[in-house]
Structure formats: structure tokens, C-alpha cells
PDB file of N, CA and C in Angstrom:
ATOM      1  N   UNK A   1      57.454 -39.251   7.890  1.00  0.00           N
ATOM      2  CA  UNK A   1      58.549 -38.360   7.563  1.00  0.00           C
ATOM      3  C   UNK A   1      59.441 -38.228   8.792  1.00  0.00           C
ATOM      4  N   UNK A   2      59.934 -38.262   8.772  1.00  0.00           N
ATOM      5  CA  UNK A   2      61.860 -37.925   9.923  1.00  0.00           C
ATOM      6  C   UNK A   2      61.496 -36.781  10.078  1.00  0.00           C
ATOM      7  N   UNK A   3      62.224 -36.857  11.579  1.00  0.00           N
ATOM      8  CA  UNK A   3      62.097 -35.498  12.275  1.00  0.00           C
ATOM      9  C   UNK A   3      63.168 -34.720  11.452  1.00  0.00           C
ATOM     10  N   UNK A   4      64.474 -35.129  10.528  1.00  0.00           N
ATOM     11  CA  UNK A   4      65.258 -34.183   9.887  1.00  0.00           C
ATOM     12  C   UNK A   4      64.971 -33.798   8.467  1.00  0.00           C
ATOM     13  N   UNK A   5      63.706 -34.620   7.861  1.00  0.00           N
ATOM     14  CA  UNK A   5      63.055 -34.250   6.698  1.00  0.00           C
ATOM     15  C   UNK A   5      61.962 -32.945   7.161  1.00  0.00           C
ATOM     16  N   UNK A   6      61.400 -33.322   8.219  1.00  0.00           N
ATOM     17  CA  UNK A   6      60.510 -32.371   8.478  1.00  0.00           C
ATOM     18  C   UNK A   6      61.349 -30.614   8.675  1.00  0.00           C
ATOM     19  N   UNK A   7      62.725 -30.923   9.395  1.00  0.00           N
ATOM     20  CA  UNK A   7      63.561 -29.496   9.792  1.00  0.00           C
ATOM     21  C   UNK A   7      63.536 -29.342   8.578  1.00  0.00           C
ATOM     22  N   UNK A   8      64.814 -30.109   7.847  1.00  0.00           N
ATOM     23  CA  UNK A   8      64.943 -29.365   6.422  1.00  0.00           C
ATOM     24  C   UNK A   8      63.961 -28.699   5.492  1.00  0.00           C
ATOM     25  N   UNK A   9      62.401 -29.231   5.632  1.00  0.00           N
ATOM     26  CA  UNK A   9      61.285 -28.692   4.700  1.00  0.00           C
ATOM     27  C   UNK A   9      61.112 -27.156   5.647  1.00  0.00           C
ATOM     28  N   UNK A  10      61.177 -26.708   7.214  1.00  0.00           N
ATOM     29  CA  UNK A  10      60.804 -25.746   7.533  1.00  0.00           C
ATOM     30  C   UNK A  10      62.136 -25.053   7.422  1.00  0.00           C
ATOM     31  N   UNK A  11      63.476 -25.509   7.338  1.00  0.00           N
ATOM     32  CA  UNK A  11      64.334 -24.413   7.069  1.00  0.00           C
ATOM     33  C   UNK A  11      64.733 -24.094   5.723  1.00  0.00           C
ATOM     34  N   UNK A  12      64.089 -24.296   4.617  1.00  0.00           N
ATOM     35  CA  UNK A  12      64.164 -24.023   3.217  1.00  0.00           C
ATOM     36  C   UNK A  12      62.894 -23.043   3.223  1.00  0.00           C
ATOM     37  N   UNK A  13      61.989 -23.046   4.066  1.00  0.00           N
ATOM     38  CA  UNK A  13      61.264 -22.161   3.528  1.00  0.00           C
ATOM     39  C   UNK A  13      61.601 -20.178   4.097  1.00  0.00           C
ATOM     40  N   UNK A  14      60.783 -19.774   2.595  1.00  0.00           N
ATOM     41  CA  UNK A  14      61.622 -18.270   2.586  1.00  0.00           C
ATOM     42  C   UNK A  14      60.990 -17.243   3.257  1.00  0.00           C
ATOM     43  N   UNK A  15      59.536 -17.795   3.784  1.00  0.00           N
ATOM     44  CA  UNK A  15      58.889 -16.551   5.150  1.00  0.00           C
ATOM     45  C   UNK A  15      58.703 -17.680   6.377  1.00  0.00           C
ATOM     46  N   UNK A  16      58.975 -17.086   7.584  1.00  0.00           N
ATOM     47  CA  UNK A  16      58.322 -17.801   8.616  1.00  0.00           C
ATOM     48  C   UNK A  16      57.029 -17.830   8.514  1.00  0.00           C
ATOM     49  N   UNK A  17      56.294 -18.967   9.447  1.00  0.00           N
ATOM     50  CA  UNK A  17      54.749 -19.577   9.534  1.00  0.00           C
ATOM     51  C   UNK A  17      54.225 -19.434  10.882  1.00  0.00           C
ATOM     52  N   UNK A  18      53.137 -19.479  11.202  1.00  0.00           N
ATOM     53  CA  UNK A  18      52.491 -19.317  12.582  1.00  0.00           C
ATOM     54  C   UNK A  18      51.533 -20.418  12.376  1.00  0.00           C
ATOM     55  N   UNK A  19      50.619 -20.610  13.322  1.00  0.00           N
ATOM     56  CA  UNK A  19      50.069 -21.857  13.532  1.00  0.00           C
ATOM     57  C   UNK A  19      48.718 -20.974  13.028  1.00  0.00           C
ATOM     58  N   UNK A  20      47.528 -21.605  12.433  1.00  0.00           N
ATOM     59  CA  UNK A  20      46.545 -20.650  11.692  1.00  0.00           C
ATOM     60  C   UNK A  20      45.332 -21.575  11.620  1.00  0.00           C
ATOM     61  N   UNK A  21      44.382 -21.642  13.349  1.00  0.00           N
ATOM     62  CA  UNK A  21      43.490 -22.626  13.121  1.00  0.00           C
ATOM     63  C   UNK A  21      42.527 -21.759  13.048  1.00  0.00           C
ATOM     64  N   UNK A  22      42.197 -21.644  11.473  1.00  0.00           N
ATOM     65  CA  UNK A  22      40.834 -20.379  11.396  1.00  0.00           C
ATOM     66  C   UNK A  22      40.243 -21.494  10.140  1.00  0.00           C
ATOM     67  N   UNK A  23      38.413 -21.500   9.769  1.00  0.00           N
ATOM     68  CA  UNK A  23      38.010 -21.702   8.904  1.00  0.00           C
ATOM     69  C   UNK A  23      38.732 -20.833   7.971  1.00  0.00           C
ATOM     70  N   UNK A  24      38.992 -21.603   6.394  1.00  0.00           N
ATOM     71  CA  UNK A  24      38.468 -20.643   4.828  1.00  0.00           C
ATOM     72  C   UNK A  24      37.932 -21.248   3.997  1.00  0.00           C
ATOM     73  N   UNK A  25      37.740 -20.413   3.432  1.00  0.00           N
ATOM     74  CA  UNK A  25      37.302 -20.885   1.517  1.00  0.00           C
ATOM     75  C   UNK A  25      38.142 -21.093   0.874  1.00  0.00           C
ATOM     76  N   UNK A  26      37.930 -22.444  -0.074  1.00  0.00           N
ATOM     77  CA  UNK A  26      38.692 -22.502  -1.200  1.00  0.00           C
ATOM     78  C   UNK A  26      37.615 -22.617  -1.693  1.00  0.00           C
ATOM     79  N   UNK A  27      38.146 -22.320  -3.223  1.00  0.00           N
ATOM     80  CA  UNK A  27      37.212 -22.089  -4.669  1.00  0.00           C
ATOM     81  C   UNK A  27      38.043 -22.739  -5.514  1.00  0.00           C
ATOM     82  N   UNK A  28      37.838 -24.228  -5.805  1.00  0.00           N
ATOM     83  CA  UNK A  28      38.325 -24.841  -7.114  1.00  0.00           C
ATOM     84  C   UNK A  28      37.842 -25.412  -7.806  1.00  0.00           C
ATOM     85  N   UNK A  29      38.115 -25.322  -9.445  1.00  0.00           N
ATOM     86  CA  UNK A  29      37.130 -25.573 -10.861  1.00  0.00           C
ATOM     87  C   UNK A  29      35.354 -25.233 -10.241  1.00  0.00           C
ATOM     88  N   UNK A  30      35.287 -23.622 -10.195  1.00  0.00           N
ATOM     89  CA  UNK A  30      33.887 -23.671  -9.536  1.00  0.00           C
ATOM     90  C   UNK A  30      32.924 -23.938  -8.473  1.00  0.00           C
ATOM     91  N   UNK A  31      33.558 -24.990  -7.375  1.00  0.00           N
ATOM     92  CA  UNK A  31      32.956 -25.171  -6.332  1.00  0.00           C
ATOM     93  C   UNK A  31      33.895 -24.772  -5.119  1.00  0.00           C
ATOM     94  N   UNK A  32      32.922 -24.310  -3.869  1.00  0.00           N
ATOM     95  CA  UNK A  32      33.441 -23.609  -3.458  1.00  0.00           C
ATOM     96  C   UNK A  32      33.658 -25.072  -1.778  1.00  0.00           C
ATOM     97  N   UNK A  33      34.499 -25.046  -0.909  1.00  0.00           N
ATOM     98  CA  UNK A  33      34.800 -25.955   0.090  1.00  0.00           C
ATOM     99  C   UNK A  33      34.922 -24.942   1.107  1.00  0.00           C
ATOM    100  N   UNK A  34      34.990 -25.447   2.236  1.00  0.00           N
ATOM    101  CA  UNK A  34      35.348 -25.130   3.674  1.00  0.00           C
ATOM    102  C   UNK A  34      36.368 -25.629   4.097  1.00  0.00           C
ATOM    103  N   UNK A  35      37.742 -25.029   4.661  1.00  0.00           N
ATOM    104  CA  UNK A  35      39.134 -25.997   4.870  1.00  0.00           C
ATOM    105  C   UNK A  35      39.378 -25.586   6.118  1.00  0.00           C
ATOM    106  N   UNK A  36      39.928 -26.343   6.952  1.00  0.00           N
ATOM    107  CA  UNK A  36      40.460 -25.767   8.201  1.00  0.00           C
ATOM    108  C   UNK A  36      42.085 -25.463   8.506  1.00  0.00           C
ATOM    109  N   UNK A  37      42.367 -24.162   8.555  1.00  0.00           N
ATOM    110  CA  UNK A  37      44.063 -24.048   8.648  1.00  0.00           C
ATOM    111  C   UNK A  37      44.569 -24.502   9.258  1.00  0.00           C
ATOM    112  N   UNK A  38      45.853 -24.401   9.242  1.00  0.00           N
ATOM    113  CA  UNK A  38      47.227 -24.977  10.273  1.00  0.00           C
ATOM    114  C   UNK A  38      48.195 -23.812  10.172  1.00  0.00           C
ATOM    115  N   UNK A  39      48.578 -23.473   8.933  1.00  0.00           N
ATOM    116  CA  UNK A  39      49.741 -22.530   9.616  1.00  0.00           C
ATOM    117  C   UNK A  39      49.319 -21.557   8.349  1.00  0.00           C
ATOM    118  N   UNK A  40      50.410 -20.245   8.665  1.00  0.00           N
ATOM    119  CA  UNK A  40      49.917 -19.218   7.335  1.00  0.00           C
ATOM    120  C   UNK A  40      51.604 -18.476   7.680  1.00  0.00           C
ATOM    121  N   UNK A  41      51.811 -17.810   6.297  1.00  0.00           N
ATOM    122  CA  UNK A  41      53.057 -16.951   6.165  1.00  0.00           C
ATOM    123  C   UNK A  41      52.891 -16.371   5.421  1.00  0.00           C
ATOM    124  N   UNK A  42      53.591 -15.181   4.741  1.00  0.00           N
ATOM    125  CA  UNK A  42      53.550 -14.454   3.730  1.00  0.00           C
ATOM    126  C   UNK A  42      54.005 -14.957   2.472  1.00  0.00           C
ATOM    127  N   UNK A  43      54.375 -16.601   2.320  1.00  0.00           N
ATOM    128  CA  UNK A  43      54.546 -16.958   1.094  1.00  0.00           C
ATOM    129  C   UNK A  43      53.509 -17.901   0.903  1.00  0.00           C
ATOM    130  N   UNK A  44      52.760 -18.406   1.803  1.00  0.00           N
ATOM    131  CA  UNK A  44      51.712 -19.215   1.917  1.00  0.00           C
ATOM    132  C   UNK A  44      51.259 -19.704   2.823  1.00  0.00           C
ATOM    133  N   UNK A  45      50.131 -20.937   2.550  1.00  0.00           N
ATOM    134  CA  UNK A  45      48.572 -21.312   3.921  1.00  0.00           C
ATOM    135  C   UNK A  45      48.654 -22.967   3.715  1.00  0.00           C
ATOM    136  N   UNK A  46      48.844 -23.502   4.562  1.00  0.00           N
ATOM    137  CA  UNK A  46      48.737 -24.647   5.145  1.00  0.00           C
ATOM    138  C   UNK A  46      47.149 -25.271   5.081  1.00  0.00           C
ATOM    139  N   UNK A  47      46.484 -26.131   4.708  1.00  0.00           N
ATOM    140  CA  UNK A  47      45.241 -26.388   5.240  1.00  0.00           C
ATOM    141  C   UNK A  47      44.529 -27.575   5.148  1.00  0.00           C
ATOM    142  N   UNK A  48      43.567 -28.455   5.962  1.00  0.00           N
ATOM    143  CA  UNK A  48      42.668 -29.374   5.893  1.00  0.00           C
ATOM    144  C   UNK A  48      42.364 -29.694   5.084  1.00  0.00           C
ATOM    145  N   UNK A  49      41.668 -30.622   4.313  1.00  0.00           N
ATOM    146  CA  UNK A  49      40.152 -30.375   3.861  1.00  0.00           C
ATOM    147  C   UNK A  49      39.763 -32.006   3.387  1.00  0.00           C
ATOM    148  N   UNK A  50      38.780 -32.308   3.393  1.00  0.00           N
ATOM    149  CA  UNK A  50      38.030 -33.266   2.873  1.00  0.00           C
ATOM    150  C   UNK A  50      38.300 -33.693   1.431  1.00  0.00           C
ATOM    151  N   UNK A  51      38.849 -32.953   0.455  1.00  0.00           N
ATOM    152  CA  UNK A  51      38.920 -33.276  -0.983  1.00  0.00           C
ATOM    153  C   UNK A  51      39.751 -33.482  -1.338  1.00  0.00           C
ATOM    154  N   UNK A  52      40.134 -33.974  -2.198  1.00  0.00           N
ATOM    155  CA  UNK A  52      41.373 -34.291  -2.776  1.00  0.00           C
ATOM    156  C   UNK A  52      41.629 -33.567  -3.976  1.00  0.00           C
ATOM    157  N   UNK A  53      42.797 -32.627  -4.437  1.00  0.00           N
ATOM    158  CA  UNK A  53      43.136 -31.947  -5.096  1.00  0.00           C
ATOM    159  C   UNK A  53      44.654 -32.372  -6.368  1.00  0.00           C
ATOM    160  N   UNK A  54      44.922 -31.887  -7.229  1.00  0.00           N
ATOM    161  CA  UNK A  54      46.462 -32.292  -7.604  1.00  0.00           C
ATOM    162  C   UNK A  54      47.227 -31.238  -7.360  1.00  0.00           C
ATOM    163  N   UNK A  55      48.238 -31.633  -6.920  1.00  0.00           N
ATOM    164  CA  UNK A  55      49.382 -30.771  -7.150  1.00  0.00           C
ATOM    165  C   UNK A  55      49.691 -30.001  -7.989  1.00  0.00           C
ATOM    166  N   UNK A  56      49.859 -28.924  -8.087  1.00  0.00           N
ATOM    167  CA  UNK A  56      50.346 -27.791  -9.665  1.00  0.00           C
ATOM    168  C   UNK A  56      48.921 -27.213  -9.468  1.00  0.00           C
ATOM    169  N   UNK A  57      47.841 -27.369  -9.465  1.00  0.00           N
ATOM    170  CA  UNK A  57      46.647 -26.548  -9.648  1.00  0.00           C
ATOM    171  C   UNK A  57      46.865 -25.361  -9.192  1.00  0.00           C
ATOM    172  N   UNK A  58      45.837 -24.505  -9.403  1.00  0.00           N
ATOM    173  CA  UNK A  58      45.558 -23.472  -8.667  1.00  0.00           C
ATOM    174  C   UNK A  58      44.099 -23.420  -7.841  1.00  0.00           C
ATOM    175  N   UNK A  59      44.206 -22.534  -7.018  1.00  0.00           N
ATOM    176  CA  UNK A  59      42.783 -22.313  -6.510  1.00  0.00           C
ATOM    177  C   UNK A  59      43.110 -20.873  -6.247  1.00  0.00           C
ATOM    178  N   UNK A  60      41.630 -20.654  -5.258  1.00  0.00           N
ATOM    179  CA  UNK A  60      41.244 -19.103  -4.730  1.00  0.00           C
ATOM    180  C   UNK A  60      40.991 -19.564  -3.494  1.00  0.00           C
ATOM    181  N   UNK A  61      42.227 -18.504  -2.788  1.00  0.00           N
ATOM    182  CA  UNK A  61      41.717 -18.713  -0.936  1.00  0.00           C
ATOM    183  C   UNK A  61      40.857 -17.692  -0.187  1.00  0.00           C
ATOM    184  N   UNK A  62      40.285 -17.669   0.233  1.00  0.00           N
ATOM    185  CA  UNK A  62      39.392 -16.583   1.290  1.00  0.00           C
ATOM    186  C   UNK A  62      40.241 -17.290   2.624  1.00  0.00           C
ATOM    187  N   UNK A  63      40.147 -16.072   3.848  1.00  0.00           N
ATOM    188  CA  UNK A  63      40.297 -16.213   5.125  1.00  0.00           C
ATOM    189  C   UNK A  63      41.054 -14.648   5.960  1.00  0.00           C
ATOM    190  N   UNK A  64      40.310 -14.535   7.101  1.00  0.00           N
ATOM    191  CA  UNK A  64      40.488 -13.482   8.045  1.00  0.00           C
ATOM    192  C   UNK A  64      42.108 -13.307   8.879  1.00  0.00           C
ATOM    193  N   UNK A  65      42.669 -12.640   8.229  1.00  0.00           N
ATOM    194  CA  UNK A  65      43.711 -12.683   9.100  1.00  0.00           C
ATOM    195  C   UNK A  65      43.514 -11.851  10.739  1.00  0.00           C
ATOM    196  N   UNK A  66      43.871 -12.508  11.402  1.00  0.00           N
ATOM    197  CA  UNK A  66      43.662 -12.095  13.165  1.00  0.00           C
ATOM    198  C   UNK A  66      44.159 -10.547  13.464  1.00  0.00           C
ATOM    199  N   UNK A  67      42.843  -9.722  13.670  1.00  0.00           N
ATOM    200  CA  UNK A  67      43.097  -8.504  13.968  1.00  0.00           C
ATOM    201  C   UNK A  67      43.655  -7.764  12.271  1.00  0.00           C
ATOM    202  N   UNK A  68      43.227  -8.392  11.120  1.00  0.00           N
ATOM    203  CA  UNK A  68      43.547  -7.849  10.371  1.00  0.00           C
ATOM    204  C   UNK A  68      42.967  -8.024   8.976  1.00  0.00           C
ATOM    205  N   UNK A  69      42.847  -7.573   7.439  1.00  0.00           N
ATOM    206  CA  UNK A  69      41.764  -8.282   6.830  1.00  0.00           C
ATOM    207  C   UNK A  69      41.300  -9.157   6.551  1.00  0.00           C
ATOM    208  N   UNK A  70      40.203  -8.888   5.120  1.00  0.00           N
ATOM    209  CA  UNK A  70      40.397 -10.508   4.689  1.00  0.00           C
ATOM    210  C   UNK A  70      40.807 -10.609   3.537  1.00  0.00           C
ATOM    211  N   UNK A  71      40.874 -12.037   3.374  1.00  0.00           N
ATOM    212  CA  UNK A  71      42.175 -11.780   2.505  1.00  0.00           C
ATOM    213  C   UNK A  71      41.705 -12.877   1.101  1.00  0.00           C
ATOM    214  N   UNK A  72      41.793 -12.221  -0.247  1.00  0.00           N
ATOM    215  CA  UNK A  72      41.318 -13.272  -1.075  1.00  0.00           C
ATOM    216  C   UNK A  72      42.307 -13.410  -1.728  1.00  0.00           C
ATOM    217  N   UNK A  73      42.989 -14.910  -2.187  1.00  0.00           N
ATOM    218  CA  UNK A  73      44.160 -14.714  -2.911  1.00  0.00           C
ATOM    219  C   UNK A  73      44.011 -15.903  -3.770  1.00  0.00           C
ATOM    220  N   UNK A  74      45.057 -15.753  -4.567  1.00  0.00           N
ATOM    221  CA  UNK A  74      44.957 -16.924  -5.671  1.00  0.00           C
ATOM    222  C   UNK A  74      46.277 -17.695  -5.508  1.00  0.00           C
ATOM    223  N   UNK A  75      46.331 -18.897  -5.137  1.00  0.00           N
ATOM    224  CA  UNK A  75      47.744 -19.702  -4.679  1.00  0.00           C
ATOM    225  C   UNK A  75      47.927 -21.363  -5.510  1.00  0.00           C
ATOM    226  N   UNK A  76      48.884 -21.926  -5.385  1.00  0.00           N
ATOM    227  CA  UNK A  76      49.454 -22.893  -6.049  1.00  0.00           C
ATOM    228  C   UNK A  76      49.796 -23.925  -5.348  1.00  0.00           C
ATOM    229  N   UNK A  77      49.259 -25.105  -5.312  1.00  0.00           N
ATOM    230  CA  UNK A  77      49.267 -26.296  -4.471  1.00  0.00           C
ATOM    231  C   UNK A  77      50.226 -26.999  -5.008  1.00  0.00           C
ATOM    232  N   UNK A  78      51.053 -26.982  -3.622  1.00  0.00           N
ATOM    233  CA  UNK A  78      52.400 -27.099  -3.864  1.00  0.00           C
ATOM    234  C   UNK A  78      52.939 -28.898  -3.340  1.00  0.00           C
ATOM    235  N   UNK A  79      51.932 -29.372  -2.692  1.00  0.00           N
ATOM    236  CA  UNK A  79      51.829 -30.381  -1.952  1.00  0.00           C
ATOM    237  C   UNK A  79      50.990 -31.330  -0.940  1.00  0.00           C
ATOM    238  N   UNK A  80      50.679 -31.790  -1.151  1.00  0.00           N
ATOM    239  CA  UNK A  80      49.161 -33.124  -0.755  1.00  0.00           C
ATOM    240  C   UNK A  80      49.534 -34.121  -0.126  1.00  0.00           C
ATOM    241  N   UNK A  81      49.011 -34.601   0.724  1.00  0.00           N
ATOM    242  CA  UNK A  81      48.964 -35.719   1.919  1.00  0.00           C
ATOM    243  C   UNK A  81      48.212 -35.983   2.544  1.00  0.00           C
ATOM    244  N   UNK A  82      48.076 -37.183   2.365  1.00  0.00           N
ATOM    245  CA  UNK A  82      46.562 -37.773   2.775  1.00  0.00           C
ATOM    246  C   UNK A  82      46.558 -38.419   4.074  1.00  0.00           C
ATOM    247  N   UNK A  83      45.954 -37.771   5.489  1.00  0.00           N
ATOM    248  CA  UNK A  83      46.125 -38.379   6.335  1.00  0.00           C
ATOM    249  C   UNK A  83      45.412 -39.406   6.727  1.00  0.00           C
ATOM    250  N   UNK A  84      46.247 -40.759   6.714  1.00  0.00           N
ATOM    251  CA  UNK A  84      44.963 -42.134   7.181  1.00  0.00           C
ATOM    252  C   UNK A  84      44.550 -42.047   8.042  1.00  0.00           C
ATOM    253  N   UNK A  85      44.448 -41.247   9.365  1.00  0.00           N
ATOM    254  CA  UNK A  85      43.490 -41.360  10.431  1.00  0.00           C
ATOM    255  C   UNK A  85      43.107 -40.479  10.295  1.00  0.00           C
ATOM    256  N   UNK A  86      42.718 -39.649   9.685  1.00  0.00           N
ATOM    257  CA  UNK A  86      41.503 -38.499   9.348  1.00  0.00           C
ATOM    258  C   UNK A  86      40.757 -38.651   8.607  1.00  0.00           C
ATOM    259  N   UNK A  87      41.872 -39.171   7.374  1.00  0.00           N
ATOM    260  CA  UNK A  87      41.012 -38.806   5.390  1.00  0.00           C
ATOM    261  C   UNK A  87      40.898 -37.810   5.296  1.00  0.00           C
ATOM    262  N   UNK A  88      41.472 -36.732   5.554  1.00  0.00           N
ATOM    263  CA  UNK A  88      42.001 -35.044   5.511  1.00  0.00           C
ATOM    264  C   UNK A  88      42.972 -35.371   4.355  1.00  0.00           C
ATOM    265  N   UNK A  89      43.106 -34.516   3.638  1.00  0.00           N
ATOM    266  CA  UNK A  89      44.450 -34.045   3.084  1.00  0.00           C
ATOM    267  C   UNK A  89      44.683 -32.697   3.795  1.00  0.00           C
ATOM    268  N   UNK A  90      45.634 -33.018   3.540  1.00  0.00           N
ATOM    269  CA  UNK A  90      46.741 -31.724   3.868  1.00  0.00           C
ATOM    270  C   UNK A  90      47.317 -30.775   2.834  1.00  0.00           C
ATOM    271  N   UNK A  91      47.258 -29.537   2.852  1.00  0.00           N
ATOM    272  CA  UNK A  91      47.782 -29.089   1.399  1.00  0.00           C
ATOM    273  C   UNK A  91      48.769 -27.321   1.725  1.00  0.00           C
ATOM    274  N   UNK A  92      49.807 -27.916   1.150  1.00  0.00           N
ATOM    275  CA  UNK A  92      50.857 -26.673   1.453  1.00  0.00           C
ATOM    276  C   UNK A  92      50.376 -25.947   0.028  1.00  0.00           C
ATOM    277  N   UNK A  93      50.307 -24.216   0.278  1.00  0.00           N
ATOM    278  CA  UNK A  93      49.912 -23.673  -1.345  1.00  0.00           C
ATOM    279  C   UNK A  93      51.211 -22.493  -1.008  1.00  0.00           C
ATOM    280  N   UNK A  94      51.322 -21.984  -2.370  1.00  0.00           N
ATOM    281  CA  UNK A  94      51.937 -20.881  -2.665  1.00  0.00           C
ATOM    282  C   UNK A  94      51.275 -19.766  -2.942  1.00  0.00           C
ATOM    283  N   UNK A  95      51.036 -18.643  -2.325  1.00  0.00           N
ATOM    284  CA  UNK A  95      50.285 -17.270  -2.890  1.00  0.00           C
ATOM    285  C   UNK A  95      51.353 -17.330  -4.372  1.00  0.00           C
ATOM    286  N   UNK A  96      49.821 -16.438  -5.169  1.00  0.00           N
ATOM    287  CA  UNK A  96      50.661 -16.339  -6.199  1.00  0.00           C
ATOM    288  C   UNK A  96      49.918 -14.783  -6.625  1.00  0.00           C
ATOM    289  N   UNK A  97      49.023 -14.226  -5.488  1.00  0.00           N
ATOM    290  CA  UNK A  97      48.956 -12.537  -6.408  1.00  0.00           C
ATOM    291  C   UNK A  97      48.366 -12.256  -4.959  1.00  0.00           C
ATOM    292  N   UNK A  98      49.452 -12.306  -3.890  1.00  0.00           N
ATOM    293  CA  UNK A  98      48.609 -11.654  -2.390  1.00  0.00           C
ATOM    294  C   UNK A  98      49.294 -10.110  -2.145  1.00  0.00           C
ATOM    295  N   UNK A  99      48.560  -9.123  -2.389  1.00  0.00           N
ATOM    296  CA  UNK A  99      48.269  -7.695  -2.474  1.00  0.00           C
ATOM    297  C   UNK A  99      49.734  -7.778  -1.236  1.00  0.00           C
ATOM    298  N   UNK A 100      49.647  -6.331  -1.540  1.00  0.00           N
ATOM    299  CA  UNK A 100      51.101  -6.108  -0.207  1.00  0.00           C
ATOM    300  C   UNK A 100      50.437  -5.443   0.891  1.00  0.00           C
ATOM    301  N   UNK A 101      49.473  -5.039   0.886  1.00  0.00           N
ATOM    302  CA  UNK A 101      48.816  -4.802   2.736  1.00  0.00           C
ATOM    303  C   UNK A 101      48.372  -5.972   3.164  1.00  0.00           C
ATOM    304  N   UNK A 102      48.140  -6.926   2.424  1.00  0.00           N
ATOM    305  CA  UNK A 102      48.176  -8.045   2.931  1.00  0.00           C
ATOM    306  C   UNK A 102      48.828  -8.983   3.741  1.00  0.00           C
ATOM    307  N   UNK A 103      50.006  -8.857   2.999  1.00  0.00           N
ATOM    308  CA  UNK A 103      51.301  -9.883   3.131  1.00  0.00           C
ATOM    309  C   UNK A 103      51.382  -8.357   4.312  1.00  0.00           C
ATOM    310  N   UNK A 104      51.225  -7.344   4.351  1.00  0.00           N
ATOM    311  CA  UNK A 104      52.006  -6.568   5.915  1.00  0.00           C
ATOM    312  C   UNK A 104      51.032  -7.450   7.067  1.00  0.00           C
ATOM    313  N   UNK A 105      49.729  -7.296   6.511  1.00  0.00           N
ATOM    314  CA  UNK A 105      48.797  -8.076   8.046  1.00  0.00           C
ATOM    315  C   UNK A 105      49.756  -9.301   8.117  1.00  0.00           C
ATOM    316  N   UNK A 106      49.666 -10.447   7.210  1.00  0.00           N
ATOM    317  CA  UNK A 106      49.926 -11.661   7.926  1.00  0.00           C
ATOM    318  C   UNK A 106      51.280 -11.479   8.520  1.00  0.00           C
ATOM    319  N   UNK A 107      52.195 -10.784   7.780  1.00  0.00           N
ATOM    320  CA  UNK A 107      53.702 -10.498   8.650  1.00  0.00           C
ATOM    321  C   UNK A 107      53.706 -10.193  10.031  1.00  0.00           C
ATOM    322  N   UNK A 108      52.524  -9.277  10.308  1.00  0.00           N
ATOM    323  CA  UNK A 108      52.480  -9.024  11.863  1.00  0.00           C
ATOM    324  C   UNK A 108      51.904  -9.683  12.595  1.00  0.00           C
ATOM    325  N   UNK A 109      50.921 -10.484  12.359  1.00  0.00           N
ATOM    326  CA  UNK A 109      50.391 -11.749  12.666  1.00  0.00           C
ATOM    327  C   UNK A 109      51.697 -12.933  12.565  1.00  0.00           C
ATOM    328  N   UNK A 110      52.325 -13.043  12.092  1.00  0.00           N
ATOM    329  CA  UNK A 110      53.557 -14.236  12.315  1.00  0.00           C
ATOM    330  C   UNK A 110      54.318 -13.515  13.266  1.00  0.00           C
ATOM    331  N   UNK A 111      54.578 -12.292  13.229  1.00  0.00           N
ATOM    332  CA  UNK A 111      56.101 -11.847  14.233  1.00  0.00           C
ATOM    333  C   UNK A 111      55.101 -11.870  15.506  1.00  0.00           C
ATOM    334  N   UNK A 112      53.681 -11.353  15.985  1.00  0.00           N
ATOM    335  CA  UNK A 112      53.455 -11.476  16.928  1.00  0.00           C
ATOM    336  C   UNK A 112      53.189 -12.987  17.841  1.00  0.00           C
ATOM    337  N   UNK A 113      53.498 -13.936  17.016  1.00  0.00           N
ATOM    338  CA  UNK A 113      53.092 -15.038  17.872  1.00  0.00           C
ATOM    339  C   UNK A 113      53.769 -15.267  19.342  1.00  0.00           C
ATOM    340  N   UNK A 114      53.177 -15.903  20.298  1.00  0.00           N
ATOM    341  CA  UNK A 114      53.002 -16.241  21.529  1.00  0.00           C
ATOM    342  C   UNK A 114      54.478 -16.790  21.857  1.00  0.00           C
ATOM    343  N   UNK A 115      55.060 -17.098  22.832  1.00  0.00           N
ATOM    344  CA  UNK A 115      55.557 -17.435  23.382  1.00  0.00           C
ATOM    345  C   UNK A 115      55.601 -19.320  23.354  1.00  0.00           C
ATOM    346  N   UNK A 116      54.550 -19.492  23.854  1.00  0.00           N
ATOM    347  CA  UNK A 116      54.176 -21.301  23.548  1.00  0.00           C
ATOM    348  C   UNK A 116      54.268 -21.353  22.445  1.00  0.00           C
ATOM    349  N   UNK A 117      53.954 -20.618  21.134  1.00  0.00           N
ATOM    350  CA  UNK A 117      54.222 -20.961  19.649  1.00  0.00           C
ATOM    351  C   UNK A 117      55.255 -21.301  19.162  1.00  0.00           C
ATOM    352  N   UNK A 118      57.063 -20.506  19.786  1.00  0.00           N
ATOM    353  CA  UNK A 118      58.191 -21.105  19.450  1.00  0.00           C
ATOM    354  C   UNK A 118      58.387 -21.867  19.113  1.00  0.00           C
TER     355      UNK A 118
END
């Protein structure tokens, strides 16, 4: 992907993201996985994982937001990519029922990021 495909995908999106290397759970059709994050926002979670999923599904996310709860939500996989030097996919989701003290933790968790995070 181009470095101006990549801008345009982060300036269309409608919450800012922070970088989010925490284990979670996903829960899809019944079994439950271990994924490793990348980024998180109040419209959605970035993440790892070993399996391969389709696009449009849904799942159930578990994961600790930093200094704040945890958080179980139900989101919409919005996008998949399979990395050849891992065999990771990659998967952008959409929350689709994340409580509103929720979405306040991760908000303050994105506005507080670091300095090196810019």
C-alpha cells in the first residue's frame, strides 16, 4: 500500500487511534482466540491473530483498557490482511454496542498518548 493510500485510510477515519499492544479475546462462531493489538479508538481495535476470518462478520472483543476497564464489546470486521512474513492477519473492526464509559476510558487513553506516539 502507498504511503498516500495509507494517509488517506487514517484521515477518513472518524475517532483518532493510539498504538494498543495488549493481549485480547476474540469470540467467533463459539471459539474463543487470543489476538495481539495494534491500535484502539473509540470507533474501533486493530488486531493480530493467527486465523483467518471474513469480512462483514461479527465477533465479541474482550481487552483491558490502560488504567481503565475492561471492556467487552461486539464489533464488525471491517477488513483483513494477510501478512506473508508472519501469516498474521490483520483485522480493522468496528464497535458496534461499546457502552459510553467505555468509549470515555479509551478516549482518555488516546488523548493521553506519549509524545514518541505522534
Amino acid at each position: 500500500m502507498s504511503t498516500k493510500a495509507v494517509q488517506d485510510q487514517v484521515s477518513r477515519r472518524k475517532y483518532p487511534r493510539r498504538n494498543f499492544r495488549r493481549k485480547m479475546g476474540i469470540l467467533f462462531e463459539g471459539k474463543y482466540w487470543m489476538g495481539n493489538g495494534v491500535e484502539v479508538g473509540e470507533g474501533g481495535v486493530s488486531f493480530l491473530l493467527g486465523q483467518a476470518f471474513p469480512e462483514g462478520r461479527s465477533l465479541v472483543i474482550n481487552f483491558q483498557v490502560p488504567s481503565g476497564a475492561f471492556v467487552t464489546v461486539q464489533a464488525e470486521i471491517r477488513n483483513v490482511k494477510k501478512d506473508l512474513r508472519t501469516g498474521l492477519f490483520s483485522y480493522g473492526t468496528l464497535f458496534k454496542t461499546l457502552k459510553f464509559e467505555h468509549k470515555k476510558d479509551i478516549r482518555s487513553y488516546v488523548s493521553a498518548r506519549s509524545e514518541s506516539e505522534q
